[in-house]
C-alpha atoms as a PDB file:
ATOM      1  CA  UNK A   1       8.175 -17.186 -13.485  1.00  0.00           C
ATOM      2  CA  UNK A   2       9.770 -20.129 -14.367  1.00  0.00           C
ATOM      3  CA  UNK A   3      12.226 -20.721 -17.190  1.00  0.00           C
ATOM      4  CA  UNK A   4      14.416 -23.740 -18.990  1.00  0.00           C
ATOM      5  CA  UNK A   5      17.278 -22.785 -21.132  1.00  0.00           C
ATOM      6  CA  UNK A   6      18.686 -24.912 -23.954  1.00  0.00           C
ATOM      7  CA  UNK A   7      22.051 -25.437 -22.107  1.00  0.00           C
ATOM      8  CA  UNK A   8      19.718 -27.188 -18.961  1.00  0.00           C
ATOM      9  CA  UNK A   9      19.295 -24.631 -16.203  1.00  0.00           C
ATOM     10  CA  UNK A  10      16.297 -23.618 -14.929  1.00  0.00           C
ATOM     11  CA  UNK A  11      15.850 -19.871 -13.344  1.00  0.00           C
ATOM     12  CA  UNK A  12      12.766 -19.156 -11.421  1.00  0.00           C
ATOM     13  CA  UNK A  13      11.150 -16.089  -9.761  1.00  0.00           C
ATOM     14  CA  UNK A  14       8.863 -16.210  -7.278  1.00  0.00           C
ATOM     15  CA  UNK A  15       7.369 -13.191  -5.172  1.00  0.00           C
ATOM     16  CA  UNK A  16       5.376 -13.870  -1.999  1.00  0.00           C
ATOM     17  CA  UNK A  17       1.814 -12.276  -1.618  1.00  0.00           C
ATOM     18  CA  UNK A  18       1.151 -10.328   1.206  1.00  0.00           C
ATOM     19  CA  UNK A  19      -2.498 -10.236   1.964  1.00  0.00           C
ATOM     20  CA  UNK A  20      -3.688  -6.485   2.853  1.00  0.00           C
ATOM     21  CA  UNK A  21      -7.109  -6.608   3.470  1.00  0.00           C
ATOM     22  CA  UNK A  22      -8.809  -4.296   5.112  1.00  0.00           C
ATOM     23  CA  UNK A  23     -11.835  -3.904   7.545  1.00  0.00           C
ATOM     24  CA  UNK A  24     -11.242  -0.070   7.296  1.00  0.00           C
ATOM     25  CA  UNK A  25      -9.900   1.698   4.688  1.00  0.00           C
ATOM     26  CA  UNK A  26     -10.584   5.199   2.891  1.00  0.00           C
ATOM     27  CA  UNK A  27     -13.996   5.355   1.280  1.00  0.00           C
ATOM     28  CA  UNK A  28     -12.326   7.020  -1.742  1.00  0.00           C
ATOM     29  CA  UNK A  29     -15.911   8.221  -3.323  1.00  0.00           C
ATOM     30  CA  UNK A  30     -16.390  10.261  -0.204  1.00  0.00           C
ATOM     31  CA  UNK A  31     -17.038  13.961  -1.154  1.00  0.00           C
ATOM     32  CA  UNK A  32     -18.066  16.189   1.484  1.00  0.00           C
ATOM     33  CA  UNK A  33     -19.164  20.219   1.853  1.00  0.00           C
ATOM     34  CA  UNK A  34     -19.132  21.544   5.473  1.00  0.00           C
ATOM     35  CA  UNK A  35     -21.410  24.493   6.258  1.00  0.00           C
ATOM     36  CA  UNK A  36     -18.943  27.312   5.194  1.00  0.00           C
ATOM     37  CA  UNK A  37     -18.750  25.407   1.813  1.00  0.00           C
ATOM     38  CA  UNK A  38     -15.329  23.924   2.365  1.00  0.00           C
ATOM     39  CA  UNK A  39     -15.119  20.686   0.398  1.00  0.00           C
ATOM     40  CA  UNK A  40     -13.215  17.405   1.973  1.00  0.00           C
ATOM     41  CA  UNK A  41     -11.940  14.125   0.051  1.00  0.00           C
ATOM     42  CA  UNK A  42      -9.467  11.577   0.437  1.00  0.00           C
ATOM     43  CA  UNK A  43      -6.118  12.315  -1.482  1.00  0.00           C
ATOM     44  CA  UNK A  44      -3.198  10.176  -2.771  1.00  0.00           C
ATOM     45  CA  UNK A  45      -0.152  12.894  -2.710  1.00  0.00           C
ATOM     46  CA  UNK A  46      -1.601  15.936  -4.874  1.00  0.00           C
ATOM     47  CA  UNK A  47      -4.479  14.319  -6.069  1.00  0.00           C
ATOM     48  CA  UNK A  48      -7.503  13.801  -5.498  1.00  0.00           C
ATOM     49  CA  UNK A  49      -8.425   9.896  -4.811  1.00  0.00           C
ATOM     50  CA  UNK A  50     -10.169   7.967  -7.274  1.00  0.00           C
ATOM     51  CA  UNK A  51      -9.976   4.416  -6.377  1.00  0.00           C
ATOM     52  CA  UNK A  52      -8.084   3.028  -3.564  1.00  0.00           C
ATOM     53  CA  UNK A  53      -4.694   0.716  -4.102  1.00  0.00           C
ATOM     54  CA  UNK A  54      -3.618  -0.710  -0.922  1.00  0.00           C
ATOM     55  CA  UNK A  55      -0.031   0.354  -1.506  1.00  0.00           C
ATOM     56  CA  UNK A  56      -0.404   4.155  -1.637  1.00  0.00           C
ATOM     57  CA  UNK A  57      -0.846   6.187   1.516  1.00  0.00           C
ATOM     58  CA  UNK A  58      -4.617   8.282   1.526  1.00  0.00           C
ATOM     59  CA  UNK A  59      -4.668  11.462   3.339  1.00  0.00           C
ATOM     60  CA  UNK A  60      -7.057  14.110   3.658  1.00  0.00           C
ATOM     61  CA  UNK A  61      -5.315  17.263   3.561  1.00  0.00           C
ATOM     62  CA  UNK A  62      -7.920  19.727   4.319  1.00  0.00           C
ATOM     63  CA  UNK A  63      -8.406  18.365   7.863  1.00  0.00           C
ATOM     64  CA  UNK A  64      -7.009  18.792  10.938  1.00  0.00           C
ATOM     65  CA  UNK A  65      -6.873  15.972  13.710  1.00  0.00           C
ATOM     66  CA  UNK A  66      -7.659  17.551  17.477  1.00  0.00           C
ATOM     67  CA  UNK A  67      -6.800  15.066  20.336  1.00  0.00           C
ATOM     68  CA  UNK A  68      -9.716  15.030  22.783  1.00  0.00           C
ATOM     69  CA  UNK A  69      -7.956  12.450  25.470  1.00  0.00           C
ATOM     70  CA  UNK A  70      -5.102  11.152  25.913  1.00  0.00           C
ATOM     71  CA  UNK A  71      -4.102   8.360  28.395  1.00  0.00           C
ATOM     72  CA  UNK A  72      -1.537   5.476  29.407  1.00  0.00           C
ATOM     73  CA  UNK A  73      -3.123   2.192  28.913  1.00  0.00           C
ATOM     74  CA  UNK A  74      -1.976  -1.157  31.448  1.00  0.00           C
ATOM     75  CA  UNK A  75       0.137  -2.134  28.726  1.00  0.00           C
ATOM     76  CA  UNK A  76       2.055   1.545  29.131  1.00  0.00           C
ATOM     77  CA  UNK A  77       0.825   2.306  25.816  1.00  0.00           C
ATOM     78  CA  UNK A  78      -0.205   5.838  25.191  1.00  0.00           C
ATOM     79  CA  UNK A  79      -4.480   5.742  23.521  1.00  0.00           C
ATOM     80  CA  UNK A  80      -5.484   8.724  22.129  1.00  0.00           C
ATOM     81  CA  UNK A  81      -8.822   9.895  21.064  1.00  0.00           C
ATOM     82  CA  UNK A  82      -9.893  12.677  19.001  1.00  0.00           C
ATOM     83  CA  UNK A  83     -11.890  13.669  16.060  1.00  0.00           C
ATOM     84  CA  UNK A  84     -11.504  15.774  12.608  1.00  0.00           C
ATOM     85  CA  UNK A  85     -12.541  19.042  11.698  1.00  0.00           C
ATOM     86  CA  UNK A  86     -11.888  21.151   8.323  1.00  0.00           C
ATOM     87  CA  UNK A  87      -8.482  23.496   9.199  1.00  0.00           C
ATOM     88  CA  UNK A  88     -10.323  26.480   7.982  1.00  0.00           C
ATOM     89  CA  UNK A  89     -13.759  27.115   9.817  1.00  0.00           C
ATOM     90  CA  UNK A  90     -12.991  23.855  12.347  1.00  0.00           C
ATOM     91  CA  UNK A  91     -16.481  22.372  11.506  1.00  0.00           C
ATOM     92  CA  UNK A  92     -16.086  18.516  12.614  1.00  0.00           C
ATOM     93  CA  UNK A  93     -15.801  16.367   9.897  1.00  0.00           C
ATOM     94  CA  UNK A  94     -15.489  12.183   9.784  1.00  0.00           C
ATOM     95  CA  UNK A  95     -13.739  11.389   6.684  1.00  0.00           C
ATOM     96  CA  UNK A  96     -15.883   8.279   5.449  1.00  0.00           C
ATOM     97  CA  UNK A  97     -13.846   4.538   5.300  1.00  0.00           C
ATOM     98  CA  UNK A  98     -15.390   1.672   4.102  1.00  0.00           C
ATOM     99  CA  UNK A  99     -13.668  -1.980   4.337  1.00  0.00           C
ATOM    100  CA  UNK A 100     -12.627  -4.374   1.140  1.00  0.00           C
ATOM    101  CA  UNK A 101     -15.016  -6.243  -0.176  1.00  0.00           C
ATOM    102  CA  UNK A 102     -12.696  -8.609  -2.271  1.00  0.00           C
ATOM    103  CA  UNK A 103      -8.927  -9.556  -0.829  1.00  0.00           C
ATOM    104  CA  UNK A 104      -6.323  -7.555  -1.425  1.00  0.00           C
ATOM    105  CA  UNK A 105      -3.035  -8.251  -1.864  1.00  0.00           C
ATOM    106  CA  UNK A 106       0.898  -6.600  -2.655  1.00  0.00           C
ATOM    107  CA  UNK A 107       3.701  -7.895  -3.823  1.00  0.00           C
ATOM    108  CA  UNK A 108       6.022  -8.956  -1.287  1.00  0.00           C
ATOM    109  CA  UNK A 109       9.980 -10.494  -1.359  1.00  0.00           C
ATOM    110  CA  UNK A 110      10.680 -11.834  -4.738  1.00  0.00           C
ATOM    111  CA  UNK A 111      13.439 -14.838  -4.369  1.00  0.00           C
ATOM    112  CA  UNK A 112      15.328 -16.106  -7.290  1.00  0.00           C
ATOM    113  CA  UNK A 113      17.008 -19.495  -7.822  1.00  0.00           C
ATOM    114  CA  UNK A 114      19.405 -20.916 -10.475  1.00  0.00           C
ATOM    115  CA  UNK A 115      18.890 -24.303 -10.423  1.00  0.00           C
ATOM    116  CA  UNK A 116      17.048 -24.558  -7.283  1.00  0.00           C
ATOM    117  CA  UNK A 117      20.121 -22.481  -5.747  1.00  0.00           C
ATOM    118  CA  UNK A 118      18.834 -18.997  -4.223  1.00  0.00           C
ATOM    119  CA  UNK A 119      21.029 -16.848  -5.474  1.00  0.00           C
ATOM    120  CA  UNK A 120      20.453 -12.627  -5.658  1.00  0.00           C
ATOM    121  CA  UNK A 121      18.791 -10.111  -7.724  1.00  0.00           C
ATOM    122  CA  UNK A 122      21.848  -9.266  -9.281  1.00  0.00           C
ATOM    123  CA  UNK A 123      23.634 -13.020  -9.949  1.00  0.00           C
ATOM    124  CA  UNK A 124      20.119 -14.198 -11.014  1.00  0.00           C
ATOM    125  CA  UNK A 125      19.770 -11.101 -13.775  1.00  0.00           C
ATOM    126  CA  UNK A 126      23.767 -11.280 -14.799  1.00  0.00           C
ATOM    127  CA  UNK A 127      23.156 -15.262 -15.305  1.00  0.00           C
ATOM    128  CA  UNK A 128      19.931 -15.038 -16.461  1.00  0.00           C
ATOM    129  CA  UNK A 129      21.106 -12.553 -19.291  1.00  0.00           C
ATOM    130  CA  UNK A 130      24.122 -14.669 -19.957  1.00  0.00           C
ATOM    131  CA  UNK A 131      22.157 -17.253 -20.853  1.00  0.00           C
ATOM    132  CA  UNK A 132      19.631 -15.413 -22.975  1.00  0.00           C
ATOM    133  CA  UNK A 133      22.744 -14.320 -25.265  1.00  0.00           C
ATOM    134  CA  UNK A 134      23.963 -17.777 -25.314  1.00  0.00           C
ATOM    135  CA  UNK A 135      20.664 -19.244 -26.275  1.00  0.00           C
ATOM    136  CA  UNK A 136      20.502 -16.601 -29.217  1.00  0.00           C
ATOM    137  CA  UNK A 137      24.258 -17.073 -31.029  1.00  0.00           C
END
C-alpha cells in the first residue's frame, strides 16, 4: 500500500510473503471408518476440516500416536518412529496428506515508512491518521 497526501508525504506498507508450500500436508477430504465403525478426519480446533489454509494447525483428534522406535541419531538427535491407530478400538489408521499443488503463501512482517523513513506500527497509524484529518478540514 502506497499513499501521497496533499501536504507531500508519502506512507507505504509493505508485508513480506512467506512461501509455505508444502510436499505434505493434511489431505483435508480424507474420511475414514475403521472396522468397529469409528470414523477419522482431519480437524481445525472443533471442527471438522474442510479445506486446508496453511496458517491453521490440522489435527486429528480421534487418533492416538504409538512410538514403535526410538533412537539417537550421529547428529545426537533423538528419531522416532511410530504409527496411528483410532484411541478407541486401536485399529491402525494413516491419516491421508497430500502436498500443494499451487504455492502457498502467509503474510509475513509488515514494515511501514513515512517518507522512506521506517518508522512503527504505531507512529505510522498516529501519522498516517493525522494526516487523513488534515487532508479532510
Amino acid at each position: 500500500m502506497k499513499a501521497r497526501m496533499p501536504d507531500g508525504r508519502c506512507f507505504e506498507m509493505s508485508r513480506e510473503l512467506i512461501d509455505v508450500t508444502c510436499l505434505s500436508r493434511p489431505d483435508t477430504s480424507w474420511r475414514f471408518m475403521d472396522s468397529h465403525g469409528h470414523e477419522h478426519r482431519w480437524y481445525v480446533g472443533q471442527e471438522p476440516a474442510r479445506e486446508y489454509r496453511p496458517q491453521e494447525s490440522y489435527t486429528t483428534p480421534s487418533l492416538i500416536y504409538v512410538v514403535d522406535d526410538r533412537w539417537i541419531d550421529e547428529d545426537g538427535e533423538e528419531q522416532v518412529v511410530g504409527h496411528h491407530e483410532c484411541g478407541k478400538c486401536h485399529d491402525r489408521v494413516e491419516p491421508r496428506c497430500c502436498s500443494d499443488t499451487t504455492t502457498q503463501y502467509v503474510a509475513g512482517i509488515a514494515t511501514y515508512r513515512i517518507d522512506g523513513r521506517v518508522v512503527s506500527h504505531d507512529e505510522f497509524e498516529r501519522e498516517f491518521l493525522r494526516a487523513q484529518k488534515e487532508k479532510n478540514q
